[in-house]
C-alpha atoms as a PDB file:
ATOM      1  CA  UNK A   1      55.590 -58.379  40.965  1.00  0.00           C
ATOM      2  CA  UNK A   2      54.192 -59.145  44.526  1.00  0.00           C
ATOM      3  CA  UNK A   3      51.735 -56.487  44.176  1.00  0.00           C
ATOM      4  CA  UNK A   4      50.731 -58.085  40.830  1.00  0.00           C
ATOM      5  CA  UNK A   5      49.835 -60.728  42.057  1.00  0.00           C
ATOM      6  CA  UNK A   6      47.966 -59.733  44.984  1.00  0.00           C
ATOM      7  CA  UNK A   7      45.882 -56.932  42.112  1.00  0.00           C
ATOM      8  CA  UNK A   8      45.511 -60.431  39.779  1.00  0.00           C
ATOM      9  CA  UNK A   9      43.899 -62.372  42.964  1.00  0.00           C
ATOM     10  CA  UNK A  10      41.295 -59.496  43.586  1.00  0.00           C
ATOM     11  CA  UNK A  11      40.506 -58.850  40.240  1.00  0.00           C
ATOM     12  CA  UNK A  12      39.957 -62.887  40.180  1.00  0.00           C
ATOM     13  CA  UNK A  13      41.832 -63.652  37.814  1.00  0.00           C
ATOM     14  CA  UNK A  14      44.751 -66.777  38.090  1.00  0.00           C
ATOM     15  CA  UNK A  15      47.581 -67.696  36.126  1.00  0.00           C
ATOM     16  CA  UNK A  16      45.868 -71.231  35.342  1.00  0.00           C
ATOM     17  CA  UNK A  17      43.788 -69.080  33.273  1.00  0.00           C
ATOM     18  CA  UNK A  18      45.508 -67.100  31.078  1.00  0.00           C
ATOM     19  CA  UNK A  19      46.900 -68.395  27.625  1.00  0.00           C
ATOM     20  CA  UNK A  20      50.567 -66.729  27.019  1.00  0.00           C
ATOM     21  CA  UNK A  21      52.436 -66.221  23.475  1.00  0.00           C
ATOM     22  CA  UNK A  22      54.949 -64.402  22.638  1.00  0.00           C
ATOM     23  CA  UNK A  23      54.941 -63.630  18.787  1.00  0.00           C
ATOM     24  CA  UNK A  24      57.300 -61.476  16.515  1.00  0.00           C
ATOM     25  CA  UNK A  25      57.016 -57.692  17.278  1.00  0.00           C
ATOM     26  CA  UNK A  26      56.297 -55.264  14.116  1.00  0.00           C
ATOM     27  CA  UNK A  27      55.836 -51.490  13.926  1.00  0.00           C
ATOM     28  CA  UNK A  28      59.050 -48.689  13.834  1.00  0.00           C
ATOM     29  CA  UNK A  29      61.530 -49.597  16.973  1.00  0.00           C
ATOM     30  CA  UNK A  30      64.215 -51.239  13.857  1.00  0.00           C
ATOM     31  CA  UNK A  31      65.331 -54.755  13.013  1.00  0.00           C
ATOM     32  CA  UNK A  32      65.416 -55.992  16.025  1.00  0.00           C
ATOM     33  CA  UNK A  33      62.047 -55.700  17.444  1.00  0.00           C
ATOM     34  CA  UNK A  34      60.902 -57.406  14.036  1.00  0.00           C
ATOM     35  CA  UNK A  35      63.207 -60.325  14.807  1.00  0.00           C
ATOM     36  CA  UNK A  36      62.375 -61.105  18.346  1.00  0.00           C
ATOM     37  CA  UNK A  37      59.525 -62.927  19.848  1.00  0.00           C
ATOM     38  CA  UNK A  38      59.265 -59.203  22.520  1.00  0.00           C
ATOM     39  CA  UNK A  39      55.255 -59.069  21.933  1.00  0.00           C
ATOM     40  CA  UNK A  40      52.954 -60.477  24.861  1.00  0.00           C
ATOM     41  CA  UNK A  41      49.818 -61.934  23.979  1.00  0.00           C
ATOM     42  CA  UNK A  42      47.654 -63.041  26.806  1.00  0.00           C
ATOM     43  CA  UNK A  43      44.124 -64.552  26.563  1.00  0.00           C
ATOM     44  CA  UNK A  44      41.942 -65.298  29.691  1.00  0.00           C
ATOM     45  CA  UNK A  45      40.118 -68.034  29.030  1.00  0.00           C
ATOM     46  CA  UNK A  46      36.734 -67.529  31.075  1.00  0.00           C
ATOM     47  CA  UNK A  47      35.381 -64.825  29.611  1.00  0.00           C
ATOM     48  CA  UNK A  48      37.816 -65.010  26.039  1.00  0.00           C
ATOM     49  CA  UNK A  49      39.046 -60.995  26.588  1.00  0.00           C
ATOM     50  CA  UNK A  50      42.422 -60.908  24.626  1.00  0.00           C
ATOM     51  CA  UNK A  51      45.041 -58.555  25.060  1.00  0.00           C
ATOM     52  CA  UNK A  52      48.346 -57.802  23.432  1.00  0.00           C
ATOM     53  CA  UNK A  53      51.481 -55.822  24.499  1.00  0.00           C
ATOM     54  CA  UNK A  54      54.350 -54.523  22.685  1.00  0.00           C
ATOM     55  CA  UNK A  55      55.462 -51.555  24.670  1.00  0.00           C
ATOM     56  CA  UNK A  56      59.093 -51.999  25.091  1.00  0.00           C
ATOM     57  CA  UNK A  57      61.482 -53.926  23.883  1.00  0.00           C
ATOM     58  CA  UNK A  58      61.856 -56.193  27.014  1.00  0.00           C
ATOM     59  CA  UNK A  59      59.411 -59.691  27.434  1.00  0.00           C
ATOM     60  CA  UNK A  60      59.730 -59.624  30.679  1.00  0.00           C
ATOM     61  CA  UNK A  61      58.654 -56.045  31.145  1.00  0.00           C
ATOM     62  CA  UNK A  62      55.964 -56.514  28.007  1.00  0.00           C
ATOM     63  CA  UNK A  63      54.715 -59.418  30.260  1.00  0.00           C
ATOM     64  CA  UNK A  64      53.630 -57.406  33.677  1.00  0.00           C
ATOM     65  CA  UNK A  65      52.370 -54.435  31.390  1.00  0.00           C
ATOM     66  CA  UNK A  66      49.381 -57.040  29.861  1.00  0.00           C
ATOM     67  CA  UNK A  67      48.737 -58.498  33.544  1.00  0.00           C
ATOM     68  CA  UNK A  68      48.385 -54.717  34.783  1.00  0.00           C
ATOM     69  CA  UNK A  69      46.291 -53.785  32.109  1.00  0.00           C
ATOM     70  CA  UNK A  70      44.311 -57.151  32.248  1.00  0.00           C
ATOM     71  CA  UNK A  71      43.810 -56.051  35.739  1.00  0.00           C
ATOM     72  CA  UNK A  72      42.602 -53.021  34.921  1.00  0.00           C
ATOM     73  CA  UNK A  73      40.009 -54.111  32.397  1.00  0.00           C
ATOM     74  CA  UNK A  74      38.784 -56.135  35.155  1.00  0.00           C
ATOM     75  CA  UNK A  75      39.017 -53.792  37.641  1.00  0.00           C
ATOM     76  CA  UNK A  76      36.928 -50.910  35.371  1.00  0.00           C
ATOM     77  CA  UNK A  77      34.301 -53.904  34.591  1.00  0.00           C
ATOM     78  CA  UNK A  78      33.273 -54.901  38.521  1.00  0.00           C
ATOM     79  CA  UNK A  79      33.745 -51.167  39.111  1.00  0.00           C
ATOM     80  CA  UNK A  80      30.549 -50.097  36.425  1.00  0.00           C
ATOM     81  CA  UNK A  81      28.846 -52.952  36.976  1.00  0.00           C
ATOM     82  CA  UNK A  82      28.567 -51.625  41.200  1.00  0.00           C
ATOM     83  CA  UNK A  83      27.697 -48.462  40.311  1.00  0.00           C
ATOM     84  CA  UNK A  84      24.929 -50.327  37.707  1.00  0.00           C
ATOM     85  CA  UNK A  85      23.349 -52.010  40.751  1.00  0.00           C
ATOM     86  CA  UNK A  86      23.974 -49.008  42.927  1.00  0.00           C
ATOM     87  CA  UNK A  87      21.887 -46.416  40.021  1.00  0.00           C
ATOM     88  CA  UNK A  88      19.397 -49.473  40.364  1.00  0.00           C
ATOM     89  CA  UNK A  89      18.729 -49.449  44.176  1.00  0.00           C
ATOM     90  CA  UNK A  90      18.338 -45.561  43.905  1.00  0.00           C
ATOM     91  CA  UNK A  91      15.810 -45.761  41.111  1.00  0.00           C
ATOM     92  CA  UNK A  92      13.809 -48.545  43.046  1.00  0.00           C
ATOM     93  CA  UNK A  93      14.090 -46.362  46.629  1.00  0.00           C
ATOM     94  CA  UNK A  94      12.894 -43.212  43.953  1.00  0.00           C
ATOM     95  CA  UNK A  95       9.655 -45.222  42.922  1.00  0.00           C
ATOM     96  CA  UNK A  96       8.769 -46.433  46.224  1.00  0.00           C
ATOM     97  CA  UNK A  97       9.112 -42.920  48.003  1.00  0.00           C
ATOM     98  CA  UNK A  98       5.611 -41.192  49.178  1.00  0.00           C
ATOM     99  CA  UNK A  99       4.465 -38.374  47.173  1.00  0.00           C
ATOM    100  CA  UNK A 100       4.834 -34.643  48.511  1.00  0.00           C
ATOM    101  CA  UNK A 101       2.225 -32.724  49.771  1.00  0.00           C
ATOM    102  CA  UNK A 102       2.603 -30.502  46.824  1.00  0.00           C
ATOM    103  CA  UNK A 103       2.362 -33.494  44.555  1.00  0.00           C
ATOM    104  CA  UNK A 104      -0.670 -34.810  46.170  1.00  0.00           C
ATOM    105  CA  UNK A 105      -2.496 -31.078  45.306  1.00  0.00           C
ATOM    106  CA  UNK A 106      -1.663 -31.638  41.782  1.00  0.00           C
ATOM    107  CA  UNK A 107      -2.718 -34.544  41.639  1.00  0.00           C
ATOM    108  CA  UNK A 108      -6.033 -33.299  43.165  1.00  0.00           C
ATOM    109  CA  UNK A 109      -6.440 -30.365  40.530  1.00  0.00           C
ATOM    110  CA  UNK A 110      -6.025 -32.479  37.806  1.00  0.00           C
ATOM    111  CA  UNK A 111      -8.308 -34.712  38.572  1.00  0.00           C
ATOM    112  CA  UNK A 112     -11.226 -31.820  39.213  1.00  0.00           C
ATOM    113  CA  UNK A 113     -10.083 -30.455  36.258  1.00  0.00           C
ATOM    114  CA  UNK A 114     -10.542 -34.246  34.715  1.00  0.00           C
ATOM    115  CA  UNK A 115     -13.992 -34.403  36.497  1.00  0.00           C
ATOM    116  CA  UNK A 116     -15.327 -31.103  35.008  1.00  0.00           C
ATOM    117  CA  UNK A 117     -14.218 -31.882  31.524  1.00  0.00           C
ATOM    118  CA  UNK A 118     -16.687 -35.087  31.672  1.00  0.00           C
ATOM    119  CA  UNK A 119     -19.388 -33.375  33.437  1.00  0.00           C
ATOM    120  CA  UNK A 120     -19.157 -30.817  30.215  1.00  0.00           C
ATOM    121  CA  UNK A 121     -19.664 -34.030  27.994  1.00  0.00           C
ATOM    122  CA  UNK A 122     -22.693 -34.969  29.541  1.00  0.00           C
ATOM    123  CA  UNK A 123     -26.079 -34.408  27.810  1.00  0.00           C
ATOM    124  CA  UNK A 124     -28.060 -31.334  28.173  1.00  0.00           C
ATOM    125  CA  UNK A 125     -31.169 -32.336  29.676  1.00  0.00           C
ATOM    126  CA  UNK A 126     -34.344 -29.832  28.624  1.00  0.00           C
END
């Protein structure tokens, strides 16, 4: 559970924000998972992402199961929003980059072939 907690505390999220229930399980696993309250619900209540867990027939074991994949939600959402600002900074350091050489002669032949297109518009003088 130690390392729990430690995941929970980088992934930012606290125990003083999560809502816990435990509601009636339902589903095959017999009578008695319909009869006991075995089915973690957690809410965190900053950004309103809800999970439930009904995995085993244990509460306590139910319980860590929601945290870890709470964590993980977390975990996946700071880990695409960095590589979101890291596709960013590329695409800005692609824009500002100089031109090639070779680019720069294209750029040169189109616009002669540009120029000699409009010279062929001009009137024919007699």
């Amino acid at each position: 559970m130690d390392s729990l907690t430690q995941r929970m505390e980088q992934a930012g999220i606290f125990e003083e924000d999560l809502e816990e229930r435990f509601v009636l399980g339902s589903g095959s696993g017999g009578q008695k998972i319909n009869k006991t309250s075995s089915c973690v619900y957690l809410k965190h209540l900053p950004s309103g992402y809800e999970i439930s867990c009904q995995e085993t027939r244990s509460r306590e074991k139910n319980r860590v199961i929601a945290r870890t994949r709470l964590c993980e939600h977390f975990e996946k959402r700071a880990e695409v929003a960095k590589q979101a600002t890291a596709r960013e900074r590329a695409r800005r350091r692609y824009q500002r980059r100089k031109p090639s050489r070779a680019a720069k002669a294209r750029l040169r032949a189109v616009k002669r072939i540009r120029s000699d297109r409009k010279q062929s518009r001009k009137r024919v003088s007699e």
